[in-house]
Protein backbone atom coordinates (compact mmCIF):
# COMPACT_ATOMS: atom_id res chain seq x y z
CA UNK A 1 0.00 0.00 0.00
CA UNK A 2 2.78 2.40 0.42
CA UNK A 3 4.55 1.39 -2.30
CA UNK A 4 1.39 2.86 -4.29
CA UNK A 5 0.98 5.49 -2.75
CA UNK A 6 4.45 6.50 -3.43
CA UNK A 7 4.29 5.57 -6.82
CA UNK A 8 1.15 7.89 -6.93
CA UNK A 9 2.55 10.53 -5.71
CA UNK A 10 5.49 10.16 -7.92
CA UNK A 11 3.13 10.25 -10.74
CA UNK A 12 1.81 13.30 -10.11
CA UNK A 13 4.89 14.58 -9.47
CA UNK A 14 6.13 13.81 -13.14
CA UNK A 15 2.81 15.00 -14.69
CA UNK A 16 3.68 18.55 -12.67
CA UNK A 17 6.69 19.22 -13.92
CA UNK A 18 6.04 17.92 -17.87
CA UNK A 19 3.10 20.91 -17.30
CA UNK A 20 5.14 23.35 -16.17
CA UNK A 21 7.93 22.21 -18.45
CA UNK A 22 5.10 22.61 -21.50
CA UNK A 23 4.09 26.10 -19.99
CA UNK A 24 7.69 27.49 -19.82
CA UNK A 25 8.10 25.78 -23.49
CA UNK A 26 5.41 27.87 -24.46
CA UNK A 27 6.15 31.09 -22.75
CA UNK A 28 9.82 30.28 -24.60
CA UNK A 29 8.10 30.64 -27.66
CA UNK A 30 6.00 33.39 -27.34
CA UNK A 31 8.57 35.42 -26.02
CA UNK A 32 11.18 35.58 -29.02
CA UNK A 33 12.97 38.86 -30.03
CA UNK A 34 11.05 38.97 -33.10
CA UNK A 35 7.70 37.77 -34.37
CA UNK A 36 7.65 35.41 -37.33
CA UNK A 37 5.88 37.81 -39.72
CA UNK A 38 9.16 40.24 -38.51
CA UNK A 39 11.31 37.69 -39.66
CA UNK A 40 9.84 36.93 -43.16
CA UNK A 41 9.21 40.52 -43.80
CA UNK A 42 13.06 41.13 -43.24
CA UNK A 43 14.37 38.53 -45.64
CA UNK A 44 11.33 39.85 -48.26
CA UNK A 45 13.38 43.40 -47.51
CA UNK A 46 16.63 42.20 -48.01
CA UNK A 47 16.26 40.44 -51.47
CA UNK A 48 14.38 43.03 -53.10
CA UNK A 49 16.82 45.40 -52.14
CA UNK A 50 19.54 42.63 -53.40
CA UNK A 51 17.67 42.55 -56.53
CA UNK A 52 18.01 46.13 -56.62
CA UNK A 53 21.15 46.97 -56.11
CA UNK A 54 22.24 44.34 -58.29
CA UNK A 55 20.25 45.49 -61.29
CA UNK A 56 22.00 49.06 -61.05
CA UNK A 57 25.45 47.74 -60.24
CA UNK A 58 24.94 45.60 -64.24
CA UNK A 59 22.87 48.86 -65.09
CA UNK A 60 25.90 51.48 -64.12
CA UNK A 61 28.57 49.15 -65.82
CA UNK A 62 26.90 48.64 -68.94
CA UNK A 63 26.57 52.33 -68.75
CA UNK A 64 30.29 53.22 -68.36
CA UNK A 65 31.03 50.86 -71.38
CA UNK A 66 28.85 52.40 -73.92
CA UNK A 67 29.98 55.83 -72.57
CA UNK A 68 33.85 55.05 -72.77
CA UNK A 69 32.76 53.67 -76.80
CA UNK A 70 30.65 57.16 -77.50
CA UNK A 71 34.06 59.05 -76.14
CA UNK A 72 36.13 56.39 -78.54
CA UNK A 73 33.62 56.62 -81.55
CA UNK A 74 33.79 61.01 -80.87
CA UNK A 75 37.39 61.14 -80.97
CA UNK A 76 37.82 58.94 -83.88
CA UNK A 77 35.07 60.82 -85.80
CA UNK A 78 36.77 63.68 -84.65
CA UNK A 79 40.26 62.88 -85.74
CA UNK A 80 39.07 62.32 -89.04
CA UNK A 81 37.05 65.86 -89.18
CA UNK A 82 39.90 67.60 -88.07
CA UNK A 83 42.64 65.77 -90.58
CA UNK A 84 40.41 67.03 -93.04
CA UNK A 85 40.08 70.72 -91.84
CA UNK A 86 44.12 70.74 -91.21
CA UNK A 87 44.60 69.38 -94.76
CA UNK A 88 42.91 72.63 -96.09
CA UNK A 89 44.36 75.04 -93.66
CA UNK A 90 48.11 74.54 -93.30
CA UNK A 91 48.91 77.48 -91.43
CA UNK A 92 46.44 76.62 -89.18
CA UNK A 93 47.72 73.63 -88.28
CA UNK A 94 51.42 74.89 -87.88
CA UNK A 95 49.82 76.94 -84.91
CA UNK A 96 47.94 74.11 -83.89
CA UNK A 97 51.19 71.91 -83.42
CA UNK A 98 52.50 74.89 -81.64
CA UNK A 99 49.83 75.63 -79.57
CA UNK A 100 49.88 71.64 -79.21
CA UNK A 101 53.54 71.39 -77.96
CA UNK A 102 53.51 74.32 -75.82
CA UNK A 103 50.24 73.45 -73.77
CA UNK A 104 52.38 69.88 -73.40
CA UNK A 105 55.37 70.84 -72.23
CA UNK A 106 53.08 73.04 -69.41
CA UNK A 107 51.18 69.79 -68.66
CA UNK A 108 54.75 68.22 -67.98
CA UNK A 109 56.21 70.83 -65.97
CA UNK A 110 52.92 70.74 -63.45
């Protein structure tokens, strides 16, 4: 007889403390630093504004490249205007070179 009723009591004992232990599991969980929605709104957040900055990183490069051609195709097409001009204005020219040489030999000195 007092084997059961120690075994009882144990019983109860164990069914205690698996509630509490199931009430502090739950308080656990309701008591995080951040709600869920928090969470999934924050990694929504973070790859749009991946996606973002990743589109104008390839947007700004592309942009740079067909900029540095436009200055490439301008000076070529402006080589060729000028060779033209200098071919039927010599003197011209001999002041350009001038001009030309002097403004280089500045650019050295600084």
């Amino acid at each position: 007889m007092m084997h059961q009723d120690f075994m009882i009591s144990q019983k109860r004992t164990v069914k205690s403390y698996e509630n509490r232990m199931e009430e502090v599991l739950k308080n656990i969980e309701k008591s995080r630093w951040t709600p869920k929605w928090e969470v999934a709104l924050l990694y929504i957040f973070l790859s749009i504004n991946t996606i973002v900055y990743s589109y104008l990183g390839y947007y700004f490069i592309n942009y740079d490249l067909k900029m540095q051609d436009a200055v490439t195709q301008a000076k070529h097409d402006g080589l060729g205007s000028a060779r033209g001009y200098f071919k039927d204005h010599e003197v011209i020219y001999r002041d350009f070179k001038r001009w030309a040489k002097k403004r280089d030999s500045i650019s050295n000195q600084k």
